[in-house]
Protein backbone atom coordinates (compact mmCIF):
# COMPACT_ATOMS: atom_id res chain seq x y z
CA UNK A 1 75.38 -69.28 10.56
CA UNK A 2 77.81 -66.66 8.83
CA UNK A 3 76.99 -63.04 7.74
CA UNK A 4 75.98 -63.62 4.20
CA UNK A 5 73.68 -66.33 4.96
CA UNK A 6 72.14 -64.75 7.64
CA UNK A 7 71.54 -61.63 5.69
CA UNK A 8 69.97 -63.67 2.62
CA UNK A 9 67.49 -65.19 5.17
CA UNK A 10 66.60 -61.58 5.86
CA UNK A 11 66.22 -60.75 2.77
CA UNK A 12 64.19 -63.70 1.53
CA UNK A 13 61.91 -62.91 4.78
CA UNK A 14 61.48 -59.64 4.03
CA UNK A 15 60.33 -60.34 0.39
CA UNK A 16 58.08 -63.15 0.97
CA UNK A 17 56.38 -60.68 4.11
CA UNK A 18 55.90 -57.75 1.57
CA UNK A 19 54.34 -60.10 -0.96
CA UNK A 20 52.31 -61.59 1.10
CA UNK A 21 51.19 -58.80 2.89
CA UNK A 22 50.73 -56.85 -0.93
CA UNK A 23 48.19 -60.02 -2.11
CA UNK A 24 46.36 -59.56 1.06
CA UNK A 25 45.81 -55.91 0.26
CA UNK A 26 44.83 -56.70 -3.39
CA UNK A 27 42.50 -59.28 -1.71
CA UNK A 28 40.54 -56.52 0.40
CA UNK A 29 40.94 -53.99 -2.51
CA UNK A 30 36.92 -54.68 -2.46
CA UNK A 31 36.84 -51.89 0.13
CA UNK A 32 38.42 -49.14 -2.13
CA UNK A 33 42.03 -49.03 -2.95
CA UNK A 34 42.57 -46.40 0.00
CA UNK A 35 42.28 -49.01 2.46
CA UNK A 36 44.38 -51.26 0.58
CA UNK A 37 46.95 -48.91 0.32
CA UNK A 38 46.49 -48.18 3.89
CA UNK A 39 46.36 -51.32 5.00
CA UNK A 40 49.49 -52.31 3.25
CA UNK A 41 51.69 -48.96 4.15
CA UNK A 42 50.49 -49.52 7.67
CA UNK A 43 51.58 -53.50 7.71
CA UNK A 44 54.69 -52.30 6.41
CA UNK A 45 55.82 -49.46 8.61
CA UNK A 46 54.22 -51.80 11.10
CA UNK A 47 56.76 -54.88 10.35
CA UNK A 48 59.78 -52.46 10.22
CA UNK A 49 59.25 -50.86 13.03
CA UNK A 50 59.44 -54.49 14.99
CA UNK A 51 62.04 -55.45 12.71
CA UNK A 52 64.34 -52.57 14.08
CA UNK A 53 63.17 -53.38 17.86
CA UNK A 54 63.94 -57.15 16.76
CA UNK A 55 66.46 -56.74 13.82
CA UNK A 56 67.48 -60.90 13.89
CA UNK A 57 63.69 -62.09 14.83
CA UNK A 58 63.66 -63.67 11.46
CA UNK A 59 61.19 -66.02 13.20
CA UNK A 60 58.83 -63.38 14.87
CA UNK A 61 58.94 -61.26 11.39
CA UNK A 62 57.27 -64.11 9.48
CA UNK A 63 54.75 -63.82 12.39
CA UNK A 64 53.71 -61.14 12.54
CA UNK A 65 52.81 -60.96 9.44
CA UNK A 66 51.11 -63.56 9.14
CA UNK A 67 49.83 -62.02 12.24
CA UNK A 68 49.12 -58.74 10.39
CA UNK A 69 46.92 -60.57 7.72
CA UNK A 70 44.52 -62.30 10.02
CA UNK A 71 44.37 -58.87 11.50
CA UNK A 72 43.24 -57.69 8.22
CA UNK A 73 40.78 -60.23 7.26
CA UNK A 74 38.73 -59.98 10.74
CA UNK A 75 38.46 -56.00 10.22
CA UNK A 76 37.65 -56.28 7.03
CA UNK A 77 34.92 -59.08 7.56
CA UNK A 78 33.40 -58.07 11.47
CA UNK A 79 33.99 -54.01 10.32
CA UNK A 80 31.51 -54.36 7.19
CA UNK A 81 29.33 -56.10 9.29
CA UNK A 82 29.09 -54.49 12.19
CA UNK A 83 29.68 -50.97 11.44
CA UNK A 84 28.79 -50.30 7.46
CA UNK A 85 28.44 -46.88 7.61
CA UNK A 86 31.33 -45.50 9.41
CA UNK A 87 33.05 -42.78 8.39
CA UNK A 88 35.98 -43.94 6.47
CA UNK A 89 38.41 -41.63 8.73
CA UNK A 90 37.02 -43.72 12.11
CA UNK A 91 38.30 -47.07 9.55
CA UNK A 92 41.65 -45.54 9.43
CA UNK A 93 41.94 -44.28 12.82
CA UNK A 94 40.37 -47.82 14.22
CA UNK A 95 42.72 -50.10 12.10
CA UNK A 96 45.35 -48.16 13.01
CA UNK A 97 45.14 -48.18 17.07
CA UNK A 98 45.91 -51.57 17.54
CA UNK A 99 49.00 -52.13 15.72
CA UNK A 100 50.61 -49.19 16.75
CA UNK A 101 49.57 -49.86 20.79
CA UNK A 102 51.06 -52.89 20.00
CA UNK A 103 54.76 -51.82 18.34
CA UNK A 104 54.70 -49.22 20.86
CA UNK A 105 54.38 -52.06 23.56
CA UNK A 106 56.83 -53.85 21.91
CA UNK A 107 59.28 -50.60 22.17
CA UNK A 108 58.14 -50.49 25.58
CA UNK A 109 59.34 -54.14 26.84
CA UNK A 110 62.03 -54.79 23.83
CA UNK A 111 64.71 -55.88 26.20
CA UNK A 112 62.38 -58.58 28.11
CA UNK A 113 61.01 -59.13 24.71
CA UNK A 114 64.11 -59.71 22.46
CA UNK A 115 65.31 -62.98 23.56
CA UNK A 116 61.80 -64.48 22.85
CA UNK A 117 61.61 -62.44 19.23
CA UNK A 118 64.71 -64.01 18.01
CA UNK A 119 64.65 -67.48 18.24
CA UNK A 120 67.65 -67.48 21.01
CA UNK A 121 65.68 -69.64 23.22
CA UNK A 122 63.87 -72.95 22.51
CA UNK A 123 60.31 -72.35 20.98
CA UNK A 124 58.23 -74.36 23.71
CA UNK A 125 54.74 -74.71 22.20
CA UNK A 126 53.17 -74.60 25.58
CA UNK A 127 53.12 -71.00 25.60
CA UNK A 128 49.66 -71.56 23.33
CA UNK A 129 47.23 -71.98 26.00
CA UNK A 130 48.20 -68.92 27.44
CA UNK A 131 46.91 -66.84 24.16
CA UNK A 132 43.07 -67.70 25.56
CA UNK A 133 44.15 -64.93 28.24
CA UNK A 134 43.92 -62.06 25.62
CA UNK A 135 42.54 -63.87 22.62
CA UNK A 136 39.05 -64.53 24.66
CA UNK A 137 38.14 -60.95 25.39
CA UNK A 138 39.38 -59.91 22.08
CA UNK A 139 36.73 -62.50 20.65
CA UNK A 140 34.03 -61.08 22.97
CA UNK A 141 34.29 -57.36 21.63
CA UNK A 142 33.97 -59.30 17.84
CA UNK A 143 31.17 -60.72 19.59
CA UNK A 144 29.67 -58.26 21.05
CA UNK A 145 30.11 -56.29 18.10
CA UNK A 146 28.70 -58.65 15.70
CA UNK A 147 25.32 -59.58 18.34
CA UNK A 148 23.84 -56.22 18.80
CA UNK A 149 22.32 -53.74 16.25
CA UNK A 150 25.22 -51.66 16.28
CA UNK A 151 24.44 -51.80 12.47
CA UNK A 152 21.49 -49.90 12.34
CA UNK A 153 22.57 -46.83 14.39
CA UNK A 154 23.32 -43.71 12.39
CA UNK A 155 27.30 -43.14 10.75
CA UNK A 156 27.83 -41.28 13.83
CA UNK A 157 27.18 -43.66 16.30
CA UNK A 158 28.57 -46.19 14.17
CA UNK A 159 31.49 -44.71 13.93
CA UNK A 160 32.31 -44.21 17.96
CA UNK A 161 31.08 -47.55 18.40
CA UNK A 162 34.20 -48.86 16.40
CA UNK A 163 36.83 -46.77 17.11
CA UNK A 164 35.76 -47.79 21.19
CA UNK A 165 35.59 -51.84 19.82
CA UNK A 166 39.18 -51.48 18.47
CA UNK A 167 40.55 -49.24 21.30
CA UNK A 168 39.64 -51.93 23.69
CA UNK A 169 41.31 -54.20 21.53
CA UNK A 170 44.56 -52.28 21.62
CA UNK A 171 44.89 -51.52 25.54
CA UNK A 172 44.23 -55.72 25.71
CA UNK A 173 46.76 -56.22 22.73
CA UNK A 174 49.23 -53.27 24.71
CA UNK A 175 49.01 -55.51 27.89
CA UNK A 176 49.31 -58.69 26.62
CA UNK A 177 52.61 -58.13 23.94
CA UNK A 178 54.61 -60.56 25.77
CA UNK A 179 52.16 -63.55 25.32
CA UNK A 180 51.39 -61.87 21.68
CA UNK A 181 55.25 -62.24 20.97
CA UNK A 182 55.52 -65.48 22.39
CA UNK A 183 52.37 -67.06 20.60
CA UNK A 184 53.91 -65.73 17.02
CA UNK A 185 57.06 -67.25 17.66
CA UNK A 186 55.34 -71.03 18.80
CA UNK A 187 53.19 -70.03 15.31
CA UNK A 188 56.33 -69.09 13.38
CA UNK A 189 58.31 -72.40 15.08
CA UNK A 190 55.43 -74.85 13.92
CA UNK A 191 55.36 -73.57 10.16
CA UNK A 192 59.31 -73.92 9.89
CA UNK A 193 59.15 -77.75 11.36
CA UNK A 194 56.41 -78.23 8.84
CA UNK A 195 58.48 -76.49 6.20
CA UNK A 196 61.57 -79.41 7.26
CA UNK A 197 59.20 -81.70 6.51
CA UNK A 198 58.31 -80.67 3.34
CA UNK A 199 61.41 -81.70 1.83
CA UNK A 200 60.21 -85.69 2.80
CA UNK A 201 56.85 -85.34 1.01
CA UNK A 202 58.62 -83.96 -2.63
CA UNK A 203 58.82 -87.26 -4.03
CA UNK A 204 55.65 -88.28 -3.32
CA UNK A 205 53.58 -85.47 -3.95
CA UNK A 206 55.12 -84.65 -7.20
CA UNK A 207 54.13 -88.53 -8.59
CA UNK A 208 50.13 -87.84 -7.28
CA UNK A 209 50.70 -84.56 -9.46
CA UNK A 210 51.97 -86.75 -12.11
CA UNK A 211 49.51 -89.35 -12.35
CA UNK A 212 46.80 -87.01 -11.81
CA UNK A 213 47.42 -84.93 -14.46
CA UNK A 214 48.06 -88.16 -17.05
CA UNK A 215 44.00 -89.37 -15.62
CA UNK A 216 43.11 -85.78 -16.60
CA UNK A 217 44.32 -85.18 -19.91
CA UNK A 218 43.98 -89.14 -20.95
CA UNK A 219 40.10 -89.24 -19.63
CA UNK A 220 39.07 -85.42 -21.28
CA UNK A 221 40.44 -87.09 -25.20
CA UNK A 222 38.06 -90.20 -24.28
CA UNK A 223 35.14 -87.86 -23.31
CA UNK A 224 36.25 -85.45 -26.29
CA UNK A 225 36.87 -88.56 -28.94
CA UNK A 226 33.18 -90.18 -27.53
CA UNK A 227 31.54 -86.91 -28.25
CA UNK A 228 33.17 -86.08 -31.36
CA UNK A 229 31.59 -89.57 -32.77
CA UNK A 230 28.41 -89.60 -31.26
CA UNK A 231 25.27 -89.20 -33.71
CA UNK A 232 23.76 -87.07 -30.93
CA UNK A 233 24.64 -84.93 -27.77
CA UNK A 234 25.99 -86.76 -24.97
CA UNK A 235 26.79 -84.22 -22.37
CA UNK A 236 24.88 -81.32 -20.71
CA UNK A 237 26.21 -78.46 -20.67
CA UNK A 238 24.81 -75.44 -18.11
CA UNK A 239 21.43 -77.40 -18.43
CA UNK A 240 21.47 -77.49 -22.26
CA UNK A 241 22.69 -80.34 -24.58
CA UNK A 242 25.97 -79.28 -26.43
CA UNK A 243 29.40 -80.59 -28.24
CA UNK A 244 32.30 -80.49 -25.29
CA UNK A 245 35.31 -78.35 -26.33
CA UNK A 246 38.74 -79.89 -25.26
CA UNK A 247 38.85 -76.88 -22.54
CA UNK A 248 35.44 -78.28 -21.29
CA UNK A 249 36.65 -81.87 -21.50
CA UNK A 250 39.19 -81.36 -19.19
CA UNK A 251 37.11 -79.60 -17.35
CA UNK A 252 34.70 -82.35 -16.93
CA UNK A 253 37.43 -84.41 -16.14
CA UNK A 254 39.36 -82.89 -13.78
CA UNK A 255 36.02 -81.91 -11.80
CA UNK A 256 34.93 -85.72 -12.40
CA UNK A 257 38.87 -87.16 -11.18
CA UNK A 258 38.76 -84.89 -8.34
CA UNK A 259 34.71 -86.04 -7.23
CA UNK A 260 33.85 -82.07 -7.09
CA UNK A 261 31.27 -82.15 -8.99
CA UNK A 262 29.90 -78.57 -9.77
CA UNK A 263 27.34 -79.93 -12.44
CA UNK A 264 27.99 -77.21 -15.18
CA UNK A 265 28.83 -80.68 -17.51
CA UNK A 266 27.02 -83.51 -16.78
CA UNK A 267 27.15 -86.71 -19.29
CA UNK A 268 23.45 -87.87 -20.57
CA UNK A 269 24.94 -90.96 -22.23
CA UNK A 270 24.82 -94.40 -20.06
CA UNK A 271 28.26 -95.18 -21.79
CA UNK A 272 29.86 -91.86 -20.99
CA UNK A 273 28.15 -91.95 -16.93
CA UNK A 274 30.07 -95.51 -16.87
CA UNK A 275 33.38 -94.09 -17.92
CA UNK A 276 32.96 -90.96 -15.28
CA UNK A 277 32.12 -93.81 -12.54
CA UNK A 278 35.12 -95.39 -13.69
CA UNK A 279 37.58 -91.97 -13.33
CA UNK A 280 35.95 -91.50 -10.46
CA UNK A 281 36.99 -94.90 -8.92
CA UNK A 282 40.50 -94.49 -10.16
CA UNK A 283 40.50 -91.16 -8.77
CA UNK A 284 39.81 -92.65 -4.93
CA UNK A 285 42.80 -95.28 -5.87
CA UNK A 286 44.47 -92.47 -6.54
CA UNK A 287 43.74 -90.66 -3.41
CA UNK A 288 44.73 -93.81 -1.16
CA UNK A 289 48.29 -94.24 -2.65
CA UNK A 290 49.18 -89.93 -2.35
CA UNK A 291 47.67 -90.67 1.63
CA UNK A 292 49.88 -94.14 1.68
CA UNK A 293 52.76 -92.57 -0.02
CA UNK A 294 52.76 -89.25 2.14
CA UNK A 295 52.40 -91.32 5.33
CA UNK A 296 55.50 -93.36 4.27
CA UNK A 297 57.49 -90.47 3.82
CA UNK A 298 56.29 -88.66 6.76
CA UNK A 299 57.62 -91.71 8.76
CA UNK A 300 61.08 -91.81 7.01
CA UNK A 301 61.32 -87.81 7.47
CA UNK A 302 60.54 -88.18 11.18
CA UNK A 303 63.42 -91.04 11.97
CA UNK A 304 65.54 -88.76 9.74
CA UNK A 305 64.60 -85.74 12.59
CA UNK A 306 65.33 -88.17 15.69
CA UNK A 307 68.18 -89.58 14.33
């Protein structure tokens, strides 16, 4: 691969990692907009300080963030359960310890390290089993932390109890980077094959899109045209009889194609309940030739790959 190339690959990565890593910090804005912002500046110091220890792991960049946002979403979710009233400098200090034990352990052991980070060797996806080695104590501190009443000690206590839950997590994370590394390459190698194969499944998937939105629109002017004529209500609507809109016909119809069925519209005409069945019924055709179609171009894609 030449220069330019290369460095548009690196560029595209690094866009697509500070997005991504951005709408997960909009996503846990819930817990004030200082975390976000914290959580956000320390992903992104966080992913360029790896990308200077691993400046062409184009492969390990995409996970570790990817990485990053699990990371995240568990702190978020097992730290508001766990320990709700910590101090909010024991949440900064306790989100921060185990990414930086782990760049630092990644500065540490960057020349054993480096090879695996970049891709140079063959991604061998046996290297998963070996993440139970660090992953199951990890998952016994969540445990732990989630089992006992750490919740109704006082701010104080609650506040040592997490920043000693997510110390332990770093020293594990510090002596464990090399299967860490390894198991975000394998994760990284597994989304680009899938990403090859998503070239085989354009056809397909855009003609399900196609025909899905013609059932959709064509159905919600039937359901819109039989209410517009009918002496009386035919449809429900949040538990009260009503006129459908065109926005709430396709509503109806798209919940009714797909077989969701949230039950904010439901018809109360035996004519209208037969069309629905009917949708419905073309909407499980519909589903069985996408699954036949996909399956035929998964087939094609994978003699393309052998061949």
């Amino acid at each position: 691969m030449d220069m330019p190339s290369r460095r548009r690959r690196a560029l595209l990565a690094t866009v697509l990692t500070l997005a991504f890593m951005l709408l997960v910090a909009m996503g846990v804005s819930d817990q004030g907009w200082i975390f976000a912002a914290l959580a956000l500046l320390i992903a992104s110091l966080a992913l360029g300080g790896l990308h200077l220890i691993f400046p062409h792991g184009l492969m390990f960049a995409l996970g570790a963030a990817n990485g990053l946002a699990i990371y995240v979403s568990l702190f978020v979710v097992i730290g508001r359960a766990s320990f709700p009233a910590a101090a909010e400098w024991s949440r900064a200090v306790a989100f921060l310890l185990p990414v930086l034990a782990f760049v630092l352990a990644c500065w540490v052991r960057r020349d054993v390290l480096v090879g695996a980070a970049s891709g140079e060797g063959r991604s061998d996806l046996r290297h998963l089993p070996r993440a139970a080695g660090w992953l199951l104590p990890t998952c016994m501190i969540g445990i732990v932390s989630l089992s006992t009443p750490i919740n109704r000690a006082t701010p104080e206590w609650q506040s040592v109890a997490l920043l000693v839950a997510m110390a332990g997590i770093a020293v594990i994370g510090a002596f464990s980077v090399g299967h860490i590394v390894r198991l975000l390459v394998d994760v990284s190698a597994i989304l680009r094959r899938v990403g090859m194969r998503l070239q085989f499944l354009a056809v397909p998937v855009a003609t399900y899109v196609s025909i899905f939105a013609l059932l959709s629109v064509g159905f919600a002017c039937f359901y819109r045209i039989a209410d517009e004529f009918s002496r009386g209500e035919i449809f429900i609507l949040m538990g009260q009889p009503g006129r459908l809109s065109f926005s709430d016909a396709l509503h109806f119809s798209i919940v009714t194609l797909s077989t969701v069925g949230y039950g904010d519209i439901q018809p109360s005409d035996d004519g209208i309940r037969l069309l629905a069945a009917i949708q419905m019924i073309l909407g499980q055709l519909l589903l069985l030739f996408g699954f036949a179609e996909i399956m035929r171009s998964h087939g094609g894609g994978t003699r393309d790959e052998d061949k």
